[in-house]
Protein backbone atom coordinates (compact mmCIF):
# COMPACT_ATOMS: atom_id res chain seq x y z
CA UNK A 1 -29.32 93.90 43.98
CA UNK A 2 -32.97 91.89 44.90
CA UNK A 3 -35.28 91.29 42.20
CA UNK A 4 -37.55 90.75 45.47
CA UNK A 5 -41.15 90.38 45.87
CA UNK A 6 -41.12 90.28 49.53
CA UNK A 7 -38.03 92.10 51.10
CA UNK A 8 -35.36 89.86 52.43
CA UNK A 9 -33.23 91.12 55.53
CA UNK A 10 -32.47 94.58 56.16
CA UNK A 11 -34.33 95.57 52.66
CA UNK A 12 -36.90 98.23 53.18
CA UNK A 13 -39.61 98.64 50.82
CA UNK A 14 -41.94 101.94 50.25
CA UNK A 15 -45.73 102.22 52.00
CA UNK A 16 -46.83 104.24 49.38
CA UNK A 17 -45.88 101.43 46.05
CA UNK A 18 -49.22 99.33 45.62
CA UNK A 19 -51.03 103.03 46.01
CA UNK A 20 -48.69 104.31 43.05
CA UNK A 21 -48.60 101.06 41.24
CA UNK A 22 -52.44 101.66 41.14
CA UNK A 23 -52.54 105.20 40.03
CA UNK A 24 -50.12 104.94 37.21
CA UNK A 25 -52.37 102.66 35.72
CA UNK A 26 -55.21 104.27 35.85
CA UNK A 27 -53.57 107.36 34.47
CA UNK A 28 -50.92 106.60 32.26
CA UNK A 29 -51.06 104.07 29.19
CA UNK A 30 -47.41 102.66 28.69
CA UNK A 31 -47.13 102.41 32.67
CA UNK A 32 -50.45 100.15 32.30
CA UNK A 33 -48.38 98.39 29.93
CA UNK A 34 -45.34 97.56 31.97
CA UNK A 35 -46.49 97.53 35.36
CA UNK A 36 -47.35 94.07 35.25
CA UNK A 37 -44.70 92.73 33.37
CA UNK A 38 -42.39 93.17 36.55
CA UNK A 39 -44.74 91.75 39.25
CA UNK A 40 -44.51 92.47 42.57
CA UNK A 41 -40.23 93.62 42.42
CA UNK A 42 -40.37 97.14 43.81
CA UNK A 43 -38.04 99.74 44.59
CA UNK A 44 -36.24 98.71 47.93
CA UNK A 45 -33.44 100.64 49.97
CA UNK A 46 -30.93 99.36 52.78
CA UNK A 47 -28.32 101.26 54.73
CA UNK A 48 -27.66 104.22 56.27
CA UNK A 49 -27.10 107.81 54.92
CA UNK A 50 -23.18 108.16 55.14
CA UNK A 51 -22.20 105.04 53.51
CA UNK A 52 -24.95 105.53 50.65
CA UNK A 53 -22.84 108.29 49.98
CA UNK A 54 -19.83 107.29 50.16
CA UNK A 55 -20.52 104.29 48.35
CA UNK A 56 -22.10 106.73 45.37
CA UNK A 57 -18.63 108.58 45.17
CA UNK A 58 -16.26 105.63 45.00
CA UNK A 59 -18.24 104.34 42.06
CA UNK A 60 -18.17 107.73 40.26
CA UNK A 61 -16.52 107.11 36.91
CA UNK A 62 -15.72 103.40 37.18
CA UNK A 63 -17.61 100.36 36.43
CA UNK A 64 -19.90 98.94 38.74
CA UNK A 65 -17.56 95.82 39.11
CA UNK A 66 -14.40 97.65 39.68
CA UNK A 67 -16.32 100.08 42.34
CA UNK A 68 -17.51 97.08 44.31
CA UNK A 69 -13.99 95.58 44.76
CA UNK A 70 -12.98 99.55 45.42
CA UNK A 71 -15.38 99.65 47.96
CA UNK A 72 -14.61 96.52 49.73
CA UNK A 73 -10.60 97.41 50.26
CA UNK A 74 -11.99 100.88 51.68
CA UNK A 75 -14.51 99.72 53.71
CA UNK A 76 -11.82 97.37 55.55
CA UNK A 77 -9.86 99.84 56.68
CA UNK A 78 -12.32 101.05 59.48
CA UNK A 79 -13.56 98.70 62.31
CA UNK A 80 -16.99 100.38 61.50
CA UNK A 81 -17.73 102.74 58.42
CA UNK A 82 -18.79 105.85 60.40
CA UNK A 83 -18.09 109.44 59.41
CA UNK A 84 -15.28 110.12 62.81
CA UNK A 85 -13.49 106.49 61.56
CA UNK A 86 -13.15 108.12 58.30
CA UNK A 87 -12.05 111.52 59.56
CA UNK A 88 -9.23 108.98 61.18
CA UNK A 89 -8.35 106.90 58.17
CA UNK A 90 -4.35 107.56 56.68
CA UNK A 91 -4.04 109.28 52.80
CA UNK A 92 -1.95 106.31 52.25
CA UNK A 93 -4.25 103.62 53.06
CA UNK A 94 -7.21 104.97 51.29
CA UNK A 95 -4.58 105.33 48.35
CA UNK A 96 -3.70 101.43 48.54
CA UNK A 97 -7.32 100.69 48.82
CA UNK A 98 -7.70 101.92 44.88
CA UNK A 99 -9.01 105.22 45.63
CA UNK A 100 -7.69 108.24 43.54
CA UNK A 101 -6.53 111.66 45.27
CA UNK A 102 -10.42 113.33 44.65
CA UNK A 103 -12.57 110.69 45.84
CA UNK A 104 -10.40 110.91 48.94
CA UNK A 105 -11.00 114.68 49.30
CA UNK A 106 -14.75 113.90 48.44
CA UNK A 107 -15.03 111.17 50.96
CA UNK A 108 -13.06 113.52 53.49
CA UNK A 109 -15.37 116.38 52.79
CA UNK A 110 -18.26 114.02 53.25
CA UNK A 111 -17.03 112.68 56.41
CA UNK A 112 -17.15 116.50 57.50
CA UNK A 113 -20.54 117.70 56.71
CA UNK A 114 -22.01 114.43 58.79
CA UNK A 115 -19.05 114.84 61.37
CA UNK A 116 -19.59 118.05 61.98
CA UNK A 117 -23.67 118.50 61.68
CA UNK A 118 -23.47 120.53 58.99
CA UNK A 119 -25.78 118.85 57.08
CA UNK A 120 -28.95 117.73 58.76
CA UNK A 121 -29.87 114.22 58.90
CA UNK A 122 -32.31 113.85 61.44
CA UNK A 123 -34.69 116.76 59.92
CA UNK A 124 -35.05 115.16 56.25
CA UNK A 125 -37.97 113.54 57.07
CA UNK A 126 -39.40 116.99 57.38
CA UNK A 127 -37.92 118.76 54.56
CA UNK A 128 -38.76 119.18 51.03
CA UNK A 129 -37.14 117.08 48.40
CA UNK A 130 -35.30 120.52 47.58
CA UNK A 131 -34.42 121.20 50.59
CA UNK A 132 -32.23 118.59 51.11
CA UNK A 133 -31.38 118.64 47.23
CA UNK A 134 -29.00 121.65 48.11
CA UNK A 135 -27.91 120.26 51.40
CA UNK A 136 -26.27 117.16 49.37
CA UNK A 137 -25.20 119.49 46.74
CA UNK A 138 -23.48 121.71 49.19
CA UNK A 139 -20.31 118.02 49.64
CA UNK A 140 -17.97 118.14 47.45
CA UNK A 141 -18.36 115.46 44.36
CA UNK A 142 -22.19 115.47 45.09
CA UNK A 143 -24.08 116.47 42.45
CA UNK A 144 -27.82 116.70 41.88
CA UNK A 145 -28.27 113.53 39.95
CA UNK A 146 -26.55 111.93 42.75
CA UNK A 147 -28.82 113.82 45.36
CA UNK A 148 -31.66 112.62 43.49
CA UNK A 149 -30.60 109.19 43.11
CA UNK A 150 -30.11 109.08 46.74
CA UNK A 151 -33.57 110.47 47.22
CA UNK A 152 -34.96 107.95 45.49
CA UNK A 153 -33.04 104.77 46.49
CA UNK A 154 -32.40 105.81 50.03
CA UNK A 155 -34.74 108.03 51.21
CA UNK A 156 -37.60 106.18 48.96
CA UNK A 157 -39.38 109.82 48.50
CA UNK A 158 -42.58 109.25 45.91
CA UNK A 159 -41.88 112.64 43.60
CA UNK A 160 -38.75 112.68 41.81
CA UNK A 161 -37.94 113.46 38.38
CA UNK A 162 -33.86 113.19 37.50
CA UNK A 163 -34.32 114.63 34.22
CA UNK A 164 -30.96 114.88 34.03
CA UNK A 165 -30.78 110.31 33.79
CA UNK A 166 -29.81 108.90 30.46
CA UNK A 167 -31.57 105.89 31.58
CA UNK A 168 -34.81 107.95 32.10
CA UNK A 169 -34.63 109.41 28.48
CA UNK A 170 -33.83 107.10 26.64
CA UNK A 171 -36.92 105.11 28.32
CA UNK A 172 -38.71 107.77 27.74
CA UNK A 173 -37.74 107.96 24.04
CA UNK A 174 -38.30 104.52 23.60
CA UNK A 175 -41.62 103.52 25.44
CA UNK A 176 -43.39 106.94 24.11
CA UNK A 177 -41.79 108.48 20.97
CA UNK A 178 -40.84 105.10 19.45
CA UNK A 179 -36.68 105.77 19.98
CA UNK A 180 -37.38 109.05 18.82
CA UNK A 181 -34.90 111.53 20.70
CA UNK A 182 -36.79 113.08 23.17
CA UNK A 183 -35.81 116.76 25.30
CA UNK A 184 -35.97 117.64 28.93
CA UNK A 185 -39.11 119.56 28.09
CA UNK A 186 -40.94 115.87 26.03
CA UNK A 187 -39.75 114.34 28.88
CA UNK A 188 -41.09 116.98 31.83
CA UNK A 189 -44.24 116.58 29.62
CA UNK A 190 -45.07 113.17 29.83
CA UNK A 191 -44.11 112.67 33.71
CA UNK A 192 -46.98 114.90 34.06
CA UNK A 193 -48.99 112.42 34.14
CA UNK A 194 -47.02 110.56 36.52
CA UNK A 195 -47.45 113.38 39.52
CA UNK A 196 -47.32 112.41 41.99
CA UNK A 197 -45.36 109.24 41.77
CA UNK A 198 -42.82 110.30 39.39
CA UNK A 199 -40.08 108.08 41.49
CA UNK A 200 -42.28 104.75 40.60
CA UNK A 201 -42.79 105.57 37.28
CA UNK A 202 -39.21 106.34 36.83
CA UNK A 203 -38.17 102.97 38.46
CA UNK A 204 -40.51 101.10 35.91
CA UNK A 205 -39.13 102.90 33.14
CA UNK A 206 -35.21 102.40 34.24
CA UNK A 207 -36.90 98.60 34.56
CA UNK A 208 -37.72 98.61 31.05
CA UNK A 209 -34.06 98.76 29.59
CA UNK A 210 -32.85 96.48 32.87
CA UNK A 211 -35.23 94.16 34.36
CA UNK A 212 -33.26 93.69 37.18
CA UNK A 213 -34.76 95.78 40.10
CA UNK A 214 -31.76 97.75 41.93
CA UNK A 215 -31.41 98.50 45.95
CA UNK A 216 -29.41 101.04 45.98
């Protein structure tokens, strides 16, 4: 985690945020509001596609503490965390590493589609946030909120809405219906006015229940 203003090392921060930053003001009045309580800390990414992943499945269902100390026994076990090192790694020793029998066959399966080419790495750039939506979908233990947290941490793309968040709702419901429950449809609503930045205005609202900016 960074609560950065300028990136440190091997942080990578998106073109489009002062643009967005900018916009949202203009157009939206509780992003005018919070905007500037949170300075120049901006969404920032680091990493590389497969281990984003994999990191995203070993800390399904566990807290973020207990993931991180998952992750590090894991992540020992290769000389480098590649998708063929994986592919190469014993049941066994994944097992003593903390990880249960499913997030082995997800990791596995993972390992696979990148392996293998099945999913297409070097062509996201080019695709629609859909697009690749249903490629991530398509791994076992990948679901869409984790296909659209990975578009917006990793990938940084401008546009997304995980309506399917609690963090996003209940920001919602707090910052614009005064705690007042809110639906998928209030919450589609009011991100209208946040097209199209929806990412950025998503970030400040996650920012608004944790102030702590997240590089994911």
């Amino acid at each position: 985690m960074s609560a950065a203003g300028d990136a440190p090392a091997g942080l990578v921060t998106p073109e489009y945020w002062d643009e967005a930053r900018k916009y949202l003001t203009r157009k939206d009045r509780v992003m005018k509001r919070l905007i500037p309580q949170f300075g120049t800390a901006c969404l920032q990414s680091r990493g590389d596609a497969f281990i984003t992943l994999a990191r995203s499945i070993v800390g399904q269902q566990i807290s973020v503490k207990a993931a991180q100390s998952v992750w590090d026994r894991f992540a020992a076990l290769p000389k480098r965390m590649t998708p063929a090192s994986v592919l190469k790694l014993k049941v066994d020793d994944m097992r003593g590493a903390g990880l249960s029998a499913r997030k082995i066959e997800y990791l596995v399966d993972l390992a696979l589609h990148f392996d293998s080419g099945a999913i297409h790495v070097d062509a996201w750039l080019g695709m629609e946030d859909e697009e690749i939506i249903a490629e991530l979908v398509g791994i076992r233990g990948i679901g869409r909120w984790t296909a659209e947290m990975f578009l917006i941490f990793h990938l940084m793309r401008p546009n997304v809405l995980p309506l399917d968040d609690v963090g996003l709702i209940t920001g919602i419901s707090k910052n614009y219906f005064s705690g007042e429950a809110v639906s998928r449809s209030d919450a589609r609503e009011v991100a209208a006015a946040w097209n199209p930045y929806c990412s950025v205005a998503t970030w400040y609202i996650w920012r608004s229940l944790d102030p702590l900016p997240v590089a994911y």
